[in-house]
Protein backbone atom coordinates (compact mmCIF):
# COMPACT_ATOMS: atom_id res chain seq x y z
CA UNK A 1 0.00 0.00 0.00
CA UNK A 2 1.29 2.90 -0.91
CA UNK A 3 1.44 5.85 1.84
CA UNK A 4 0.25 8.87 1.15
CA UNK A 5 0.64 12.30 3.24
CA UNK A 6 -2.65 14.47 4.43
CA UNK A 7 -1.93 17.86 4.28
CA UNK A 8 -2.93 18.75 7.93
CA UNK A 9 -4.03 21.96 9.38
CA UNK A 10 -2.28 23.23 12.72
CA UNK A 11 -4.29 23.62 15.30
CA UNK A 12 -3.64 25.37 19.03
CA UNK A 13 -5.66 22.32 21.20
CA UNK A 14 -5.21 18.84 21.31
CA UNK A 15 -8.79 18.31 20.52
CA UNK A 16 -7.80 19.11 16.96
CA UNK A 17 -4.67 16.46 17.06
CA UNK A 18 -6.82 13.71 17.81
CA UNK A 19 -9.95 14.29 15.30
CA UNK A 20 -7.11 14.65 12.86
CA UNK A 21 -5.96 11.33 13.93
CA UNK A 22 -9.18 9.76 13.82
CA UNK A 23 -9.84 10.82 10.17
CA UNK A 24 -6.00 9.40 8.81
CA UNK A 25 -7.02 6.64 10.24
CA UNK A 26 -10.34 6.23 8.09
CA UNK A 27 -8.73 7.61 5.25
CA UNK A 28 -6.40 4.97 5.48
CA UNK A 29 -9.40 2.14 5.68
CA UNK A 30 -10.42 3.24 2.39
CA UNK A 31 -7.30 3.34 0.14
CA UNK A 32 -7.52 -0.74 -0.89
CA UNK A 33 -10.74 0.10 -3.13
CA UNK A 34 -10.86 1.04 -6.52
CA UNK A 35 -9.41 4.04 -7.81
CA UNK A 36 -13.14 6.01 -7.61
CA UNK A 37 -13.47 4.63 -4.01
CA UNK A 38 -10.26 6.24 -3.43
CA UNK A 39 -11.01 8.99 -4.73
CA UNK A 40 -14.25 9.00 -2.73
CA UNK A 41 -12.68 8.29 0.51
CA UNK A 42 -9.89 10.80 0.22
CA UNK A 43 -12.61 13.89 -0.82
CA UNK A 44 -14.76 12.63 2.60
CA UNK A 45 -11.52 12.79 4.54
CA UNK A 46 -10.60 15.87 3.35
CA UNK A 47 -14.06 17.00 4.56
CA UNK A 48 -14.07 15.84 8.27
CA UNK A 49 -10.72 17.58 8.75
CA UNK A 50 -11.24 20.68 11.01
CA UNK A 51 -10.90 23.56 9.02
CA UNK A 52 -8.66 26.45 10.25
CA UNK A 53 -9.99 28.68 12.77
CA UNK A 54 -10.48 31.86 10.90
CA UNK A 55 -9.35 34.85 12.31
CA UNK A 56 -11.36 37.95 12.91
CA UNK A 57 -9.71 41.26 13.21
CA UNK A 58 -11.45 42.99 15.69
CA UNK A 59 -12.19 47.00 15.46
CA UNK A 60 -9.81 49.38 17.04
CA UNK A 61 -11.12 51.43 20.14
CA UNK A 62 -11.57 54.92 19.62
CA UNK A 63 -9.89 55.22 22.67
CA UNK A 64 -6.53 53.85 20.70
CA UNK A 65 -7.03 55.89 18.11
CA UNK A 66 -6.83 59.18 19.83
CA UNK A 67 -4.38 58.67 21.87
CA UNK A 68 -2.19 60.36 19.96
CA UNK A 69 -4.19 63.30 18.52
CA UNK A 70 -2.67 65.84 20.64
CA UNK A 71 0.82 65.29 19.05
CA UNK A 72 -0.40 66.02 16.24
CA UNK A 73 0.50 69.87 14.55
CA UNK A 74 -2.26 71.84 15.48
CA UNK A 75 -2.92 74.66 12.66
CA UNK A 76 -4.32 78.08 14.87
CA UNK A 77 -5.71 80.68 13.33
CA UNK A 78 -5.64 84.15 15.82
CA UNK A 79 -9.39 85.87 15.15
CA UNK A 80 -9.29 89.22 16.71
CA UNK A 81 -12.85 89.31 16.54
CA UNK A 82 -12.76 86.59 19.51
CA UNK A 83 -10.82 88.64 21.88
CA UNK A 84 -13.10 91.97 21.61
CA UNK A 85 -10.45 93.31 18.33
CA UNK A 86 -7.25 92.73 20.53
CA UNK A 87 -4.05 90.96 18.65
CA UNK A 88 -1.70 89.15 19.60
CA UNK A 89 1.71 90.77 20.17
CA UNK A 90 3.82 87.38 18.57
CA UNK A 91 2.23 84.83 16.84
CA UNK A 92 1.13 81.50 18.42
CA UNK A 93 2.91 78.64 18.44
CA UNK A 94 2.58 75.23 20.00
CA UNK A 95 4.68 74.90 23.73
CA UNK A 96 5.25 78.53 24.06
CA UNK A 97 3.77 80.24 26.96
CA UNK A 98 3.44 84.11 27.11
CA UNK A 99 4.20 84.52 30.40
CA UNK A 100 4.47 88.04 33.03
CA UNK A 101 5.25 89.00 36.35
CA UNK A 102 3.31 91.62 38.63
CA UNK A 103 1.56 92.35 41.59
CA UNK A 104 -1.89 91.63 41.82
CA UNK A 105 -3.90 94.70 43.12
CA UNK A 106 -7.27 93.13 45.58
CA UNK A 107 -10.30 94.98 44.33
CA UNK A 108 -13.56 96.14 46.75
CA UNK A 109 -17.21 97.37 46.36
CA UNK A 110 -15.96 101.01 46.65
CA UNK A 111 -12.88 100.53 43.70
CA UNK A 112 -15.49 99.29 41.35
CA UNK A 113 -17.77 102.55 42.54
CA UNK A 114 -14.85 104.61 41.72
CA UNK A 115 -14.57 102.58 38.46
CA UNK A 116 -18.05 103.16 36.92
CA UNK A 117 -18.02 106.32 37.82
CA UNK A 118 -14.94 106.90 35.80
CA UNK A 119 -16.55 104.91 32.83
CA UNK A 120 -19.32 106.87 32.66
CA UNK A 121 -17.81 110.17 32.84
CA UNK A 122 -15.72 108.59 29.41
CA UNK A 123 -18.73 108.04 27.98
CA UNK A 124 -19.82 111.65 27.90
CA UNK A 125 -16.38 112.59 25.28
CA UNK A 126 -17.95 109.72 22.83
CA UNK A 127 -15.66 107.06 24.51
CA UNK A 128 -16.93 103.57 25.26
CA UNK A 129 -13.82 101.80 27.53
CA UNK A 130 -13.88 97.99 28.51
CA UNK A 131 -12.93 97.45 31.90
CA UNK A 132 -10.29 95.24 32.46
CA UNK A 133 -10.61 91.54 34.12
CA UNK A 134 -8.17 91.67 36.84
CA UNK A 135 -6.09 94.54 38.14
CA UNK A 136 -2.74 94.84 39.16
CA UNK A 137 0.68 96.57 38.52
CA UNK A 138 3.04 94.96 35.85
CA UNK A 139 6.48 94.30 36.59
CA UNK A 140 7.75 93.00 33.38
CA UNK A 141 6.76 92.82 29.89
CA UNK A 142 5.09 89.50 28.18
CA UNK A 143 7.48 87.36 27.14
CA UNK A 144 8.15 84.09 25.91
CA UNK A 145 8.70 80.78 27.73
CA UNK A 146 9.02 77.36 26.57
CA UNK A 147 7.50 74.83 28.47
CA UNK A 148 10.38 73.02 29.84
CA UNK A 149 11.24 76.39 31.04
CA UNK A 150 8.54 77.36 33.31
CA UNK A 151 9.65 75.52 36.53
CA UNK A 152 13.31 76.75 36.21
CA UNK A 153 11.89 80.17 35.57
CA UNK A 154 9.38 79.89 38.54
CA UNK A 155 12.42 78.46 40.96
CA UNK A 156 14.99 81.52 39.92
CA UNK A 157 11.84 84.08 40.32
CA UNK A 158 11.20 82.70 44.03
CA UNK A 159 14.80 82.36 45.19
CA UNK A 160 14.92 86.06 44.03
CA UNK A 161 12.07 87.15 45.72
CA UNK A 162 13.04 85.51 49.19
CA UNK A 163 14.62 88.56 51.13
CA UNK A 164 11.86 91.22 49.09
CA UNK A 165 9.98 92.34 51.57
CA UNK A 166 6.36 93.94 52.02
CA UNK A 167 5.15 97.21 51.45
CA UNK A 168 2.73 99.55 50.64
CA UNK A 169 2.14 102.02 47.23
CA UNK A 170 -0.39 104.87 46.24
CA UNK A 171 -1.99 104.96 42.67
CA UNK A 172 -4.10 107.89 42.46
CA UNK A 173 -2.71 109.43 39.16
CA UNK A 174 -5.33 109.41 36.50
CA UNK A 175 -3.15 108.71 33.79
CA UNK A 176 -3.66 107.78 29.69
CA UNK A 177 -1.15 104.50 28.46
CA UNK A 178 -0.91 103.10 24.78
CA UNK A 179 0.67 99.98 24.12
CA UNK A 180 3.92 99.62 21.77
CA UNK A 181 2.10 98.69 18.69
CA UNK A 182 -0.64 101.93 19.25
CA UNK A 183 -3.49 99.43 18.35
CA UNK A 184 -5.03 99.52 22.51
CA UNK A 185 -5.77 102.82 24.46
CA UNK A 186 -5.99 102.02 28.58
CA UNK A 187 -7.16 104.30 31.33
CA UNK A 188 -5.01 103.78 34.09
CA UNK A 189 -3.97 104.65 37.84
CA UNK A 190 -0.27 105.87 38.39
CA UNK A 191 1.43 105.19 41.03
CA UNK A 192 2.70 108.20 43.12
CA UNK A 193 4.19 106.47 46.39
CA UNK A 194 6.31 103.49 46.35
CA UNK A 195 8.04 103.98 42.96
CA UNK A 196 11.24 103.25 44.82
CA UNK A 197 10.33 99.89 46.29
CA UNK A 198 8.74 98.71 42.53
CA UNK A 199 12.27 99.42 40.89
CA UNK A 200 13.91 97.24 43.38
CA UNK A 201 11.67 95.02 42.54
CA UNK A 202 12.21 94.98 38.88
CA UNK A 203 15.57 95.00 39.30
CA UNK A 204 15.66 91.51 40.47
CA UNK A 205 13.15 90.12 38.33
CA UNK A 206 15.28 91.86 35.32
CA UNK A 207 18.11 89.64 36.33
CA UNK A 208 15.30 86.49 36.24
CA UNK A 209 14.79 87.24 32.69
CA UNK A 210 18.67 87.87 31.98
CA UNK A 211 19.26 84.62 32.62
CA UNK A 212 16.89 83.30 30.16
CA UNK A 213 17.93 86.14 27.80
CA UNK A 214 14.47 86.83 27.54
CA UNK A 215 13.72 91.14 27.34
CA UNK A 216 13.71 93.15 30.18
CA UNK A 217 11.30 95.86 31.82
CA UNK A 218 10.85 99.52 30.19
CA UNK A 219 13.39 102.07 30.77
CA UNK A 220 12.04 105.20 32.89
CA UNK A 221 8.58 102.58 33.29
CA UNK A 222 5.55 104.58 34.62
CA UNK A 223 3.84 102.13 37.39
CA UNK A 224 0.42 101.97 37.19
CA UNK A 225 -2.88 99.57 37.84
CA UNK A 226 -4.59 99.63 34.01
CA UNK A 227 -8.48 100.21 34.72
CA UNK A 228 -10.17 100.04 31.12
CA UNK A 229 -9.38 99.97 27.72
CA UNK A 230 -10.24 100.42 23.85
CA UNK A 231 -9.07 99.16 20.36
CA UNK A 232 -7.29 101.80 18.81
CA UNK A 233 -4.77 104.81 19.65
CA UNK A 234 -7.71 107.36 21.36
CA UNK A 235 -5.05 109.37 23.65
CA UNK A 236 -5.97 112.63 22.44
CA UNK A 237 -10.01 111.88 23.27
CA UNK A 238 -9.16 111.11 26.93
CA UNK A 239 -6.23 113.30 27.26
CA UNK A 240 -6.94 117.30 28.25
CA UNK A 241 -10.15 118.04 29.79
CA UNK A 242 -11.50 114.64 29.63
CA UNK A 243 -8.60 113.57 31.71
CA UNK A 244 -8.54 116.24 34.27
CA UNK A 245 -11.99 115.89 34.94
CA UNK A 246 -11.30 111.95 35.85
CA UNK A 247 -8.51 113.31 37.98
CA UNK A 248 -10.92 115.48 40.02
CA UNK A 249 -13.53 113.21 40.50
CA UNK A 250 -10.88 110.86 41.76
CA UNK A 251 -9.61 113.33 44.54
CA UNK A 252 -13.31 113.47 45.31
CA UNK A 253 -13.97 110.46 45.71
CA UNK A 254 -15.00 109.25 49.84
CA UNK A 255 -12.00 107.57 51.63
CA UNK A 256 -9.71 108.06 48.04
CA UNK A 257 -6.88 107.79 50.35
CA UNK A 258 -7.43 104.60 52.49
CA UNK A 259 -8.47 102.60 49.03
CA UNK A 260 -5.82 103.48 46.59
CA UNK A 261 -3.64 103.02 49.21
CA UNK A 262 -2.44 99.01 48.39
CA UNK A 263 -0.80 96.57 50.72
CA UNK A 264 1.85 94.93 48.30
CA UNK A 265 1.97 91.14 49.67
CA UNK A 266 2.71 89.34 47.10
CA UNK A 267 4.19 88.80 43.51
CA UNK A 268 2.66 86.54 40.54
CA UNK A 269 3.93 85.07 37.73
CA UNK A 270 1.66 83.98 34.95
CA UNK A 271 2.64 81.67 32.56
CA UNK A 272 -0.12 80.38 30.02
CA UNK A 273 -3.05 79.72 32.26
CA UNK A 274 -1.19 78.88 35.33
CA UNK A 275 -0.03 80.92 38.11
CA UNK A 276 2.58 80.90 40.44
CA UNK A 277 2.35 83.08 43.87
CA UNK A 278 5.53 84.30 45.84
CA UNK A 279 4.67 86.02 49.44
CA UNK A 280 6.54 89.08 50.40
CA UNK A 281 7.96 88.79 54.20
């Protein structure tokens, strides 16, 4: 008899091995009849063998598949119209932070009195001003960090800061600011004690930015606490009699003295949307 070899499937189980088996073995039975009995047995053999276990590719979660979406180049398109007509002073660009130190300035009922009575005097010379969303005094320009920056930045800033130590300032000055580009006007409040104590303080975080050669703060700055703006250069609306009637109505004003008087406790640093606090001793 001559011996012929079944092509066999693999198979993972043992199960498989012996079915197998069983079928070479009646395969086998049927090879001494005729050549269509032959050919009969071998297509029935051929038949009972287990067939392959076919395999099914299984969708990929979503989850996989977006698990790497934020490395992906972002494409952002600055839309003025978004930020009330205000533009961005560099462009934007993926892990860099625009980042600034200063000294937050803690608002009361009475400031914001003071405030919308200022606003509304404005509004009488044909200006409409937005008031700004936080208040304080700058102590450097915006600049740029990268992210693997930040915390060395942060570190340098508080070691710095360490022996500064508390103190207070006066910003009753009505005063009219433009930024560099003349595209935003700001009303603003100048200060007119503590100008001493700021520089000192801006002369240390000067040396901060030094040693990321990153710019420095304004030569001859004027210190203020910005209270409003508008898009646009409008200096010569709220400059002149506009101005010096602010300036009057801010003498006026009940207890001007005790609330524009400001306990400086504390500096910030904002980077992106995070900020870091440093307490004065």
């Amino acid at each position: 008899m001559n011996s012929q070899v079944l092509v066999g499937y693999s198979s993972s189980s043992s199960e498989d091995e012996t079915n197998t088996a069983e079928v070479l073995g009646r395969y086998e039975k049927v090879q001494g009849k005729n050549s269509s009995g032959r050919e009969i047995g071998k297509a029935k053999a051929l038949h009972d063998v287990p067939q392959p276990r076919s395999q099914v590719c299984l969708p990929v979660p979503d989850s996989v598949l977006n698990m790497f979406q934020d490395s992906k180049e972002e494409h952002h398109c600055d839309d003025s119209a978004r930020h009330g007509g205000r533009m961005r002073n560099f462009p934007h660009e993926r892990g860099n932070w625009a980042t600034y130190v200063y000294m937050p300035y803690e608002t009361s009922e009475e400031f914001f009195d003071l405030l919308d009575l200022l606003l509304t005097h404005t509004r009488t010379y044909g200006l409409s001003l937005v008031r700004m969303e936080e208040f304080h005094i700058s102590l450097s320009q915006t600049v740029v960090l990268r992210h693997h920056w930040i915390n060395p930045f942060v570190q340098s800033l508080r070691d710095r800061l360490l022996s500064v130590h508390r103190f207070f300032c006066v910003v009753d000055e009505v005063k009219v600011y433009t930024n560099q580009e003349k595209t935003r006007t700001f009303l603003g409040l100048a200060v007119s004690s503590g100008h001493m104590q700021i520089l000192q303080l801006i002369s240390e975080v000067d040396r901060v930015l030094e040693e990321f050669n990153l710019q420095t703060f304004y030569k001859n700055p004027s210190f203020h606490i910005s209270l409003a703006w508008c898009i646009g250069d409008l200096s010569d609306k709220l400059n002149g009699r506009c101005l010096q009637d602010l300036q009057e109505m801010v003498n006026r004003f009940e207890d001007a003295s005790v609330l524009l008087r400001c306990p400086m406790q504390q500096i910030c640093c904002k980077a992106g949307n995070k900020i870091y606090s440093f307490p004065l001793r």
